[in-house]
Protein backbone atom coordinates (compact mmCIF):
# COMPACT_ATOMS: atom_id res chain seq x y z
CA UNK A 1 0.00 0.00 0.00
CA UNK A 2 1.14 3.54 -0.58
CA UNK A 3 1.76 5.63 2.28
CA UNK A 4 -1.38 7.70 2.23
CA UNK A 5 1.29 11.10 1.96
CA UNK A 6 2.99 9.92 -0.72
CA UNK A 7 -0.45 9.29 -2.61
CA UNK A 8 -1.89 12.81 -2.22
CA UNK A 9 1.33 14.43 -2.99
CA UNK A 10 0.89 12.41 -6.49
CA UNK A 11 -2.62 13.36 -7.15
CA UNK A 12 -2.04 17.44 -5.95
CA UNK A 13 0.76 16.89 -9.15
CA UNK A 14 -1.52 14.81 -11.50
CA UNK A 15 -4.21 17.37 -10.88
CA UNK A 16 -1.41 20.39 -11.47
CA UNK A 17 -0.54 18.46 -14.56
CA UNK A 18 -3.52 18.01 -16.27
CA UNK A 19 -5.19 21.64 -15.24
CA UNK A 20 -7.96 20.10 -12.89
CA UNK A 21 -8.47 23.05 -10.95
CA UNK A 22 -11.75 21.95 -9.36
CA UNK A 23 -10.01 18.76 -7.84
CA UNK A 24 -6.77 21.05 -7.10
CA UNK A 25 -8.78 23.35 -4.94
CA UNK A 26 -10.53 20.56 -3.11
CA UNK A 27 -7.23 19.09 -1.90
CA UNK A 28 -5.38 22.21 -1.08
CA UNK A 29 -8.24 23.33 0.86
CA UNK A 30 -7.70 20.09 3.36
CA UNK A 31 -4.45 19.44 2.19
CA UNK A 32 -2.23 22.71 1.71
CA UNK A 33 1.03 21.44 3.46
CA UNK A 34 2.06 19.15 0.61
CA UNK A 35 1.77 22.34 -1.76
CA UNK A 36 6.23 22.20 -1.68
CA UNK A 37 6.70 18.11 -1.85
CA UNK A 38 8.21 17.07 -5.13
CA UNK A 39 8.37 13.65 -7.01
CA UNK A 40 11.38 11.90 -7.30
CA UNK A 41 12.92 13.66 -9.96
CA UNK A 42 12.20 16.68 -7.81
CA UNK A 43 9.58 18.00 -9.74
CA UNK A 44 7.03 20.50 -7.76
CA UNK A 45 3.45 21.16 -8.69
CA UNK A 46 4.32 24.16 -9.78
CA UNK A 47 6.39 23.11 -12.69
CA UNK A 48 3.85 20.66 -13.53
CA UNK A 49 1.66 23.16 -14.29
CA UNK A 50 4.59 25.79 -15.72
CA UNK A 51 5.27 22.57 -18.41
CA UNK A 52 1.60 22.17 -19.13
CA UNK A 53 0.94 25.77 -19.56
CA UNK A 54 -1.92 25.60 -16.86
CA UNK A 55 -2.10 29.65 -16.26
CA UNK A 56 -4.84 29.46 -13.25
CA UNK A 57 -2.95 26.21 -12.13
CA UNK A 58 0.14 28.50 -11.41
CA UNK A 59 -1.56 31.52 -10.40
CA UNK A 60 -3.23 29.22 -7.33
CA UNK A 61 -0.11 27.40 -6.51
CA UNK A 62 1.43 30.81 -6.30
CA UNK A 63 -1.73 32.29 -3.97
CA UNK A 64 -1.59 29.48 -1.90
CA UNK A 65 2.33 30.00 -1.03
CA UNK A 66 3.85 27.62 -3.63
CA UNK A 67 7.59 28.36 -3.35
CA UNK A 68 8.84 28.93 -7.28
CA UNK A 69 12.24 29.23 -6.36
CA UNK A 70 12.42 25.13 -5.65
CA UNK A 71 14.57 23.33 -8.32
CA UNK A 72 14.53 20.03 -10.02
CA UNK A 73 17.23 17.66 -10.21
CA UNK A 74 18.02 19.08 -13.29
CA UNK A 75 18.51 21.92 -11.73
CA UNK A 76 15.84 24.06 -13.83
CA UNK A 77 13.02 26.19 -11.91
CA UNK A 78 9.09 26.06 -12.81
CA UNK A 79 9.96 29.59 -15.03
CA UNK A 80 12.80 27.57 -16.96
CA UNK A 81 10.45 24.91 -17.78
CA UNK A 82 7.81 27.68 -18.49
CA UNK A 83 10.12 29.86 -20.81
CA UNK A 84 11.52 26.55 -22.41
CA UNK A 85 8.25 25.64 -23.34
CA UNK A 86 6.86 28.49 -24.52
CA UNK A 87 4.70 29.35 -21.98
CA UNK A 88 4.87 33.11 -21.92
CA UNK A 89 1.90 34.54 -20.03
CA UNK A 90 2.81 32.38 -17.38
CA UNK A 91 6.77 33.43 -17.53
CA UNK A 92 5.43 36.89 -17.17
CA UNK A 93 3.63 34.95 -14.13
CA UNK A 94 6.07 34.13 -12.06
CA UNK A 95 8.86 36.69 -13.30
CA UNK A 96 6.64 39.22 -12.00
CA UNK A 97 5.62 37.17 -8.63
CA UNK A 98 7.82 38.18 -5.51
CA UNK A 99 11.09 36.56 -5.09
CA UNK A 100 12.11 33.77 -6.90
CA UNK A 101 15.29 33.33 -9.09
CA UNK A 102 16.12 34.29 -12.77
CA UNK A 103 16.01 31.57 -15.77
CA UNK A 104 19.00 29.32 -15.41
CA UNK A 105 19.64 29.59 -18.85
CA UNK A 106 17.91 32.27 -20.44
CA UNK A 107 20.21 35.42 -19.32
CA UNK A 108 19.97 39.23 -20.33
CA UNK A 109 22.10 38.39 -23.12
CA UNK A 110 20.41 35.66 -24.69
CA UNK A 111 16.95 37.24 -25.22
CA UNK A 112 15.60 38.22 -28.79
CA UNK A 113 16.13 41.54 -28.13
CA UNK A 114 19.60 40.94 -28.70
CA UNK A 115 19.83 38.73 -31.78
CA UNK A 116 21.63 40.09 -34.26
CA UNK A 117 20.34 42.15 -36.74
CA UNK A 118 16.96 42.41 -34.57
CA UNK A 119 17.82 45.26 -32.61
CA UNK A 120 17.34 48.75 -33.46
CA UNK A 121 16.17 52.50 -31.98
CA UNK A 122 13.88 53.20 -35.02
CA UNK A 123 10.13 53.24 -35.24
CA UNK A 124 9.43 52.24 -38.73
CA UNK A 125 6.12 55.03 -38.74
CA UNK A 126 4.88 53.09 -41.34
CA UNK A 127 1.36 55.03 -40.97
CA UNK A 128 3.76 57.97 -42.56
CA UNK A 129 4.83 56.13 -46.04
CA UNK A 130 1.97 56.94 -48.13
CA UNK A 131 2.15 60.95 -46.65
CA UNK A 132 4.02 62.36 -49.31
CA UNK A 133 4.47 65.90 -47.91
CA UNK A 134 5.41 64.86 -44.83
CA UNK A 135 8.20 62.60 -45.85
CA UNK A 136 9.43 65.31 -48.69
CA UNK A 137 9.72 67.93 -45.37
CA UNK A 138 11.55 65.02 -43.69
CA UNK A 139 14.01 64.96 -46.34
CA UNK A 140 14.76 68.13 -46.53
CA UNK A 141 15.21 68.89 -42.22
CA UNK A 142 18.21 69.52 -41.04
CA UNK A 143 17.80 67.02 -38.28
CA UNK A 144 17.14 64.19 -40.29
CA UNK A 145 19.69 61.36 -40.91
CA UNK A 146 20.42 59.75 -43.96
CA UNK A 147 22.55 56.17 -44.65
CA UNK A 148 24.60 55.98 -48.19
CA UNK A 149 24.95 52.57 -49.39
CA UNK A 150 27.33 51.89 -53.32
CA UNK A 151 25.95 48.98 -54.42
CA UNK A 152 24.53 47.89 -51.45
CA UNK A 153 27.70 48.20 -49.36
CA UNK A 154 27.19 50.63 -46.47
CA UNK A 155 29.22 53.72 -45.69
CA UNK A 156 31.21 53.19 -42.35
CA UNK A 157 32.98 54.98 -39.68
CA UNK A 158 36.31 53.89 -37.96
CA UNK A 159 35.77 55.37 -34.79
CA UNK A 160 38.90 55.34 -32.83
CA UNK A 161 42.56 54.46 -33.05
CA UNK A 162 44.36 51.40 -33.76
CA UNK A 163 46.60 52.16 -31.54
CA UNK A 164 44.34 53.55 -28.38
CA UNK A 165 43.86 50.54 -25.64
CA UNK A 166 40.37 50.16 -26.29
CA UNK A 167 39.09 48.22 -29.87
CA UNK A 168 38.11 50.58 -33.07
CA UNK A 169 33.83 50.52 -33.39
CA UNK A 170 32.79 50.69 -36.98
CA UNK A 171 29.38 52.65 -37.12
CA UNK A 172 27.15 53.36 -39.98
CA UNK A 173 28.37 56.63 -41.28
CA UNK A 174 25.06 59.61 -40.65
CA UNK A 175 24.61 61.95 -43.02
CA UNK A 176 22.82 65.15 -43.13
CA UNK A 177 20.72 66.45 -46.11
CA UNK A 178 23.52 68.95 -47.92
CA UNK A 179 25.47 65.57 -48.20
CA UNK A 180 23.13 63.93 -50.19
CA UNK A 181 20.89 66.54 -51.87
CA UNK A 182 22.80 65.78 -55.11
CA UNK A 183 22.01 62.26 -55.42
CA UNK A 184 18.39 63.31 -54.30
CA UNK A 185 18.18 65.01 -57.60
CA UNK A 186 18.42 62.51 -60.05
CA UNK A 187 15.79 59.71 -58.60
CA UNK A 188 15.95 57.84 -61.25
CA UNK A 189 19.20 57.05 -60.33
CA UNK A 190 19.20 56.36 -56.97
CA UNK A 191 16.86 54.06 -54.53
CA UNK A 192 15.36 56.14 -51.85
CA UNK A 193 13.67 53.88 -48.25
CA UNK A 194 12.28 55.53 -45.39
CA UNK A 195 13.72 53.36 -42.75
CA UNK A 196 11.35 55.03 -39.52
CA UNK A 197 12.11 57.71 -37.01
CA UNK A 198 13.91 57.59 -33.78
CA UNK A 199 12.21 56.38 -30.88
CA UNK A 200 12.74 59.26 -28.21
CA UNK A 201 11.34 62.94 -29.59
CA UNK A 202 13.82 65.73 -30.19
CA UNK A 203 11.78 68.20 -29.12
CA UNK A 204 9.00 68.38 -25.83
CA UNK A 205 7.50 71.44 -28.38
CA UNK A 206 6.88 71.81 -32.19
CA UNK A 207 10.30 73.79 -33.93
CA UNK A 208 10.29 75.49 -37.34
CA UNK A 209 11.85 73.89 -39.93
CA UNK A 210 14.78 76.00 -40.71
CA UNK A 211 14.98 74.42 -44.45
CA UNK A 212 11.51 74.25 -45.64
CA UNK A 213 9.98 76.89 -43.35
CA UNK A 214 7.04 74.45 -41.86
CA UNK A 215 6.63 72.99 -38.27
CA UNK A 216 8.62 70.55 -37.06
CA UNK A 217 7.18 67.90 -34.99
CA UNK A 218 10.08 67.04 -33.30
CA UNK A 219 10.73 63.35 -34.88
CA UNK A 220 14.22 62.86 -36.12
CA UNK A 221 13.39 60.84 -40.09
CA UNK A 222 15.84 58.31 -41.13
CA UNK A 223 16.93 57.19 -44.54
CA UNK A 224 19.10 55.29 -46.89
CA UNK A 225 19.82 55.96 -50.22
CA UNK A 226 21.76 53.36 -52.34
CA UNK A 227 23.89 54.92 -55.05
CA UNK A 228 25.43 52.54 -58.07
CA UNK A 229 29.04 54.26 -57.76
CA UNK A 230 29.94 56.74 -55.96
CA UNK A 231 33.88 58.38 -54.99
CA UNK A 232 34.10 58.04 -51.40
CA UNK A 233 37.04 60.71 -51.50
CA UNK A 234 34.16 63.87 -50.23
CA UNK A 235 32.78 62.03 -47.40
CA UNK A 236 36.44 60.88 -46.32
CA UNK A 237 37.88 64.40 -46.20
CA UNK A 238 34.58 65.31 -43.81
CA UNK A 239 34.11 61.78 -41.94
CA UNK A 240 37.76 60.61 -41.05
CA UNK A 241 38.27 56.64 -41.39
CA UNK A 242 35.24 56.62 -43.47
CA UNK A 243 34.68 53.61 -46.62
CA UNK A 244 32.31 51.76 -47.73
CA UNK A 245 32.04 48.10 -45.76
CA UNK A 246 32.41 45.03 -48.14
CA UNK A 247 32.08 41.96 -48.18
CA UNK A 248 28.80 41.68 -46.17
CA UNK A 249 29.94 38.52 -44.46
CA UNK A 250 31.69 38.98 -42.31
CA UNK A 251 33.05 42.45 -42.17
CA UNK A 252 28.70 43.17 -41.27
CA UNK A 253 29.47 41.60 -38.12
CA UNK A 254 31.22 44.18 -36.93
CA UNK A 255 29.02 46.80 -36.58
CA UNK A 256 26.94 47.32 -33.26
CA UNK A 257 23.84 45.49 -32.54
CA UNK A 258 21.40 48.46 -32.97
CA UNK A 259 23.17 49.64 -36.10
CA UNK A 260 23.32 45.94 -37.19
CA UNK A 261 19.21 45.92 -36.77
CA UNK A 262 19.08 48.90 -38.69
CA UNK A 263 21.29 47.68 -41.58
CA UNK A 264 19.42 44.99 -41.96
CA UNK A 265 16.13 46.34 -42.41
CA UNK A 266 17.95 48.97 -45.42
CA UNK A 267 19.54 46.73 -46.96
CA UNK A 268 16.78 43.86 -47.73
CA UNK A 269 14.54 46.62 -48.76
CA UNK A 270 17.55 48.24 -50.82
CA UNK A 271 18.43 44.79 -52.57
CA UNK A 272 15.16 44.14 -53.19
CA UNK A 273 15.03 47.16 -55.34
CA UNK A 274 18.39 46.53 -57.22
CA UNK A 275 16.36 43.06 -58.10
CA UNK A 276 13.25 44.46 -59.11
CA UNK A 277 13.20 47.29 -61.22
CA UNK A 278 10.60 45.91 -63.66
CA UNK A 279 7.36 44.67 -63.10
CA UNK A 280 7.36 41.29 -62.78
CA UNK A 281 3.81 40.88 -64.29
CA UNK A 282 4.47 42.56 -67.31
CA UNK A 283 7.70 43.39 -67.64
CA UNK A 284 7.45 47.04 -67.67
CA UNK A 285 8.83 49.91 -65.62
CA UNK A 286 7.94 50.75 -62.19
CA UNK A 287 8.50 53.27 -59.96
CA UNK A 288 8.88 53.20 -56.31
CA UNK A 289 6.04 54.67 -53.79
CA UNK A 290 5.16 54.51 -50.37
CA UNK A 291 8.53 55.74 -48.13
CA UNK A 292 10.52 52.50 -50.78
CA UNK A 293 7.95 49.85 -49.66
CA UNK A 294 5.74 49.78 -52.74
CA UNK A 295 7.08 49.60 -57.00
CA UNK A 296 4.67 50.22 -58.78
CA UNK A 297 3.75 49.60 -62.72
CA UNK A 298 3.97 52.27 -65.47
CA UNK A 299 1.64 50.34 -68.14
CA UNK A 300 -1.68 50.99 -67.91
CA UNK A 301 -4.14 48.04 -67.41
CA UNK A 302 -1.18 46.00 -65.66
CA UNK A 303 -2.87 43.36 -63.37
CA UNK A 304 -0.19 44.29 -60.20
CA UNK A 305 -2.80 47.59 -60.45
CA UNK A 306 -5.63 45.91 -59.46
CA UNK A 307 -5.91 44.72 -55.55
CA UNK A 308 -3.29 43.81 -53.70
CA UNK A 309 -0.18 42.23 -55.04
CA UNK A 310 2.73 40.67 -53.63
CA UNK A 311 5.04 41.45 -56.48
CA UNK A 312 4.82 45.18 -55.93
CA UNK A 313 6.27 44.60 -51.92
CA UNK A 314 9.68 43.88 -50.64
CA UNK A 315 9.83 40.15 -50.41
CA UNK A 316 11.22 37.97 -47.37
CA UNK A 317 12.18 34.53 -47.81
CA UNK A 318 11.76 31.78 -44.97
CA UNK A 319 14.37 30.08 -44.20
CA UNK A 320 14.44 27.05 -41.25
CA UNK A 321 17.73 26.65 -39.23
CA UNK A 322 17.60 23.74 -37.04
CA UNK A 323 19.59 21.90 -33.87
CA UNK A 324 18.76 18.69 -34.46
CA UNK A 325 18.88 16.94 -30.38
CA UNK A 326 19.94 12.86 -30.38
CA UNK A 327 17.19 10.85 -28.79
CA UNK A 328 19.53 10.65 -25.90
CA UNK A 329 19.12 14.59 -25.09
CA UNK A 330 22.94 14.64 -25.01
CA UNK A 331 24.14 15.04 -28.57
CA UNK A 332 23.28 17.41 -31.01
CA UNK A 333 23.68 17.14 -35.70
CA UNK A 334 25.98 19.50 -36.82
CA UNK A 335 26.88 19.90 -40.66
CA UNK A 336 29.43 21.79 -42.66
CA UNK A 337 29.55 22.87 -46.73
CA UNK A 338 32.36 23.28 -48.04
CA UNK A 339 32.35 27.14 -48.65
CA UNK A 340 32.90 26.77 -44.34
CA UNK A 341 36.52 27.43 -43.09
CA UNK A 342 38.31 24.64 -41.76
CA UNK A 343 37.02 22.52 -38.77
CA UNK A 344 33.32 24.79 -38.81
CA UNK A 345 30.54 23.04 -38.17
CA UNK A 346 26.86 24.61 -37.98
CA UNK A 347 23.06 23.74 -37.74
CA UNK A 348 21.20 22.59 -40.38
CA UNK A 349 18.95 25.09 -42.94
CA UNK A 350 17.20 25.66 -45.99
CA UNK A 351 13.87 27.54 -47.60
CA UNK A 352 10.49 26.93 -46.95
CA UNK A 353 8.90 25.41 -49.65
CA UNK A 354 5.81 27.21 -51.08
CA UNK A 355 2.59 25.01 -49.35
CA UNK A 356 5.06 23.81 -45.99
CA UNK A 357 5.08 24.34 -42.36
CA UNK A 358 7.76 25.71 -40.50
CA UNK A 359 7.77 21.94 -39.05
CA UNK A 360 7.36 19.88 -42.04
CA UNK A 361 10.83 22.24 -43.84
CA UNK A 362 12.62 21.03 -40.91
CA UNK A 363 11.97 17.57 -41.33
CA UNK A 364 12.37 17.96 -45.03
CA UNK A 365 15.06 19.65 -44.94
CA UNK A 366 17.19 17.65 -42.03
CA UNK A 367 16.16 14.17 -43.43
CA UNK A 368 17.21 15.67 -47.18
CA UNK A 369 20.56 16.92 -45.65
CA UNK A 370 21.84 14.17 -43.52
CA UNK A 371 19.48 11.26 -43.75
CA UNK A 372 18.15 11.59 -39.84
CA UNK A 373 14.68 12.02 -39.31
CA UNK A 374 13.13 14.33 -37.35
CA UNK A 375 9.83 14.10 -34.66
CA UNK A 376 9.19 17.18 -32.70
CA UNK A 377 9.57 20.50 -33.42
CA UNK A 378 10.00 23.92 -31.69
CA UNK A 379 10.35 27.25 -32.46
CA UNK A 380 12.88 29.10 -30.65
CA UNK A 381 13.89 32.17 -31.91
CA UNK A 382 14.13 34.04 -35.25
CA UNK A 383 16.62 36.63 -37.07
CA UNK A 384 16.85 38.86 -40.23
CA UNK A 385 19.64 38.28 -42.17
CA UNK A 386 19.88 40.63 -44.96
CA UNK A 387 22.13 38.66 -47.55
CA UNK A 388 19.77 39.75 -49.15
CA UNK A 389 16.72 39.57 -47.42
CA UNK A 390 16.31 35.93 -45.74
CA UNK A 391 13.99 35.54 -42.42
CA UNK A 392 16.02 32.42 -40.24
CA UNK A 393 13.33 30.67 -38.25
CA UNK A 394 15.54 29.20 -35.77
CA UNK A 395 14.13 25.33 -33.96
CA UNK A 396 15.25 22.56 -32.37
CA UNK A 397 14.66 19.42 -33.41
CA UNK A 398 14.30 16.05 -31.62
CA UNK A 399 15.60 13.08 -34.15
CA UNK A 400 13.79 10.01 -34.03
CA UNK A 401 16.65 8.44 -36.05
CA UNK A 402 20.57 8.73 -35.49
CA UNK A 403 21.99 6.86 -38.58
CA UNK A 404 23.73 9.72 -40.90
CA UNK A 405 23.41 9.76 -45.01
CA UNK A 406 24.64 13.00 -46.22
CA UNK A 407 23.58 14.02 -49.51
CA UNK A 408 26.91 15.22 -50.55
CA UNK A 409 25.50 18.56 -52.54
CA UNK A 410 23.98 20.66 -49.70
CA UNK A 411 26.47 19.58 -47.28
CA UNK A 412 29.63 17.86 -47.42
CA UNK A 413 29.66 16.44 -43.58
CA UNK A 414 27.39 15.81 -40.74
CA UNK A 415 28.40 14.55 -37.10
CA UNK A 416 26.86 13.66 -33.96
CA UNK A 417 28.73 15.93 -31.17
CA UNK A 418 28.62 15.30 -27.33
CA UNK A 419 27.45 17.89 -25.23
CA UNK A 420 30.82 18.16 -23.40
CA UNK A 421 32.60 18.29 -26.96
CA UNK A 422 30.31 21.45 -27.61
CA UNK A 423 30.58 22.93 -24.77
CA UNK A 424 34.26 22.39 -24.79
CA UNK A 425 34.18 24.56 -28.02
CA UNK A 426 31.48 27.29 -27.42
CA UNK A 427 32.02 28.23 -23.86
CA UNK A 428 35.40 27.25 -23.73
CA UNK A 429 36.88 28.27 -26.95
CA UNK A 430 38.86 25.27 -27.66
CA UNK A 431 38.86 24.28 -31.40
CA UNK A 432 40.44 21.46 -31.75
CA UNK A 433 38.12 19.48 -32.83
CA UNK A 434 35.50 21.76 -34.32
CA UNK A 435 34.51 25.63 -34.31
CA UNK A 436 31.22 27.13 -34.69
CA UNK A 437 29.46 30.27 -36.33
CA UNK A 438 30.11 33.61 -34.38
CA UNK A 439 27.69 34.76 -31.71
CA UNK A 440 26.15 36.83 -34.19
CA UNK A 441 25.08 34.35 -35.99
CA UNK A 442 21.30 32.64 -34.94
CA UNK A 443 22.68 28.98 -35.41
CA UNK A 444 25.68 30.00 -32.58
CA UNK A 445 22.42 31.29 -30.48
CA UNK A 446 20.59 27.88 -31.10
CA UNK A 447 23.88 25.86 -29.98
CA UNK A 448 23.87 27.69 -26.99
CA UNK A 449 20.38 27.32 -26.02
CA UNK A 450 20.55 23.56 -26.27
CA UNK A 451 23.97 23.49 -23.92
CA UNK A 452 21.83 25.93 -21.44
CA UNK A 453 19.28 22.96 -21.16
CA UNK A 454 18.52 20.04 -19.69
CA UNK A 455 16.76 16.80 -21.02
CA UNK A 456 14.50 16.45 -17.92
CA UNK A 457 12.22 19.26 -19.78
């Protein structure tokens, strides 16, 4: 017989588990001193609810005194297993509850906010792209800020010495209006994008506009003008250490994370523009509208004119980049082409095919790649990467196979690797064996997610 104890402890986590809150309230209301016990593998009710995504669950468990700060033998806390499983209204739950630890391994760091290329200060006022007067006043203010890109190659600053004690910052190189008021002139030779306005106001109170002679509402414009060629001599006797950044990868790593986010979003736009300078219905010209978000078609009687079109908007293609996990929790697929330098090794990827899921692509794609097939999926993160204008829909991936078949085109080798041989590399920086994409890079972000975890999830 089980000790009577024991036996209520394992309905109060059944009950937590499955999101009975009529039976949960019943025992706690006799029973509220086994609210802490845990289960063998030191599970609590509370992260029996957290991993079920039981929002009332948690909320009583916390009323009734439930202590969140208890850990498994894992080591993981009911808002690790929350945030792992993408539980967010209750991370905001019991992040927001008194007391209680952080995520184990979810740090300040690691959040979206700081993938690469994600982050920026701009708000892309896309309300203001069909106002035509308003954004020809914006170009013209002396407080606005414009970005210069030669063939889609970004003008940089150095900012500091070689030689100081503290590391040179490249920075996208800000330019006023006079700078650029040439190349403004002749728009059929240049592509002009809106990219948004900065997020904190310049001014508590309305300013005239010194240029055109109107109000000024205070919003500082940004924009980015790509130029075919351009002599970077006049902007290098005004901007010292100035040039144009090339090749994207990897001298785009370089720049700061907020820049990087803004980059990003000009150059897919940009790119798409050097691609698409006839209608792709027709064939004929087009000119570009709405702030650089819209081409539209000179002919008359063109179907892009009727409704709405996806041919006349910047395009993003899907991509899925994937962590494939071992069905032992401990090793993780890792692939290399052979355009990688030596010893790199790096997640899995490719497109989304027109008609798929972001699941079905990965087991497509993983499966197609290196033979192993795939079970369940889950989204973790995403990023922008702008060469030219790809969306990476980062997952992991639980294999349901482990015998390897690469194909030989997309990639050239795949490999099981050890937890402690990836760790050894990432956090350790010993590459000996095998390196991995910089921390800029979403599939570096994915490798460190899975080393943050544990398999009791």
């Amino acid at each position: 017989m089980q000790n009577p104890r024991k036996e209520m402890v394992s309905q109060l986590h059944n009950f937590c588990a499955a999101g009975d809150l009529p039976k949960l309230s019943a025992l706690l209301s006799h029973s509220s001193s086994i609210i802490n016990e845990t289960a063998k593998n030191g599970w609590s009710a509370l992260m029996f609810g957290a991993r079920n995504g039981h929002f009332e669950v948690v909320k009583i468990l916390l009323e009734k005194g439930c202590d969140k700060s208890l850990v498994n033998k894992s080591k993981q806390t009911a808002l690790d297993i929350a945030k792992f499983w993408g539980h967010k209204h209750i991370v905001n739950l019991l992040a927001n509850s008194k007391g209680g630890p952080r995520p184990q391994f979810f740090t300040s760091n690691e959040g979206e906010q700081d993938i690469f290329f994600c982050s920026t200060f701009l708000d892309r006022k896309s309300n203001k792209r069909t106002d035509t007067d308003w954004l020809k006043a914006k170009q013209m203010q002396n407080s606005s800020v414009y970005l210069l890109f030669s063939n889609l190659h970004p003008l940089v600053n150095l900012i500091g010495s070689k030689d100081s004690l503290r590391e040179p910052e490249i920075k996208l190189c800000r330019l006023g209006y006079e700078e650029v008021k040439e190349y403004l002139s002749k728009p059929d030779e240049v592509s002009l994008v809106f990219l948004g306005v900065e997020k904190h106001l310049n001014s508590q109170h309305p300013a005239v506009n010194s240029v055109t002679g109107g109000q000024d509402d205070g919003l500082i414009a940004w924009f980015v003008i790509n130029v075919e060629k351009i002599s970077t001599d006049q902007f290098e006797k005004k901007h010292e250490g100035c040039y144009f950044l090339q090749p994207p990868m990897p001298a785009f790593m370089q720049l700061a994370y907020k820049e990087a986010g803004i980059l990003a979003q000009a150059r897919s736009v940009l790119a798409w523009h050097s691609r698409y300078k006839f209608c792709p219905t027709c064939g004929s010209g087009t000119i570009i509208e709405e702030g650089g978000y819209k081409r539209t078609c000179l002919k008359e009687g063109c179907p892009s004119l009727q409704g709405v079109h996806n041919t006349s908007y910047p395009r993003v293609d899907p991509v899925v980049i994937m962590l494939v996990i071992h069905p032992d929790g401990n090793q993780c697929l890792l692939g290399r082409q052979k355009r990688f330098p030596p010893g790199m090794f790096s997640c899995l990827a490719g497109f989304i095919e027109p008609g798929e899921s972001i699941d079905d692509a990965v087991r497509r794609e993983v499966e197609e790649e290196s033979g192993v097939k795939v079970g369940h999926v889950q989204y973790v993160s995403c990023q922008p990467w702008p060469m030219p204008s790809s969306l990476m829909i980062g997952c992991l991936a639980v294999a349901i196979s482990t015998e390897i078949r690469v194909d030989k085109i997309e990639i050239e080798e795949a490999r099981w690797f050890t937890r402690e041989q990836v760790v050894d590399s990432v956090m350790k920086g010993n590459h000996r064996l095998f390196s991995v994409p910089p921390r800029q890079a979403i599939a570096h972000q994915l490798i460190k997610h899975w080393i943050g975890m544990n398999s009791n999830l």
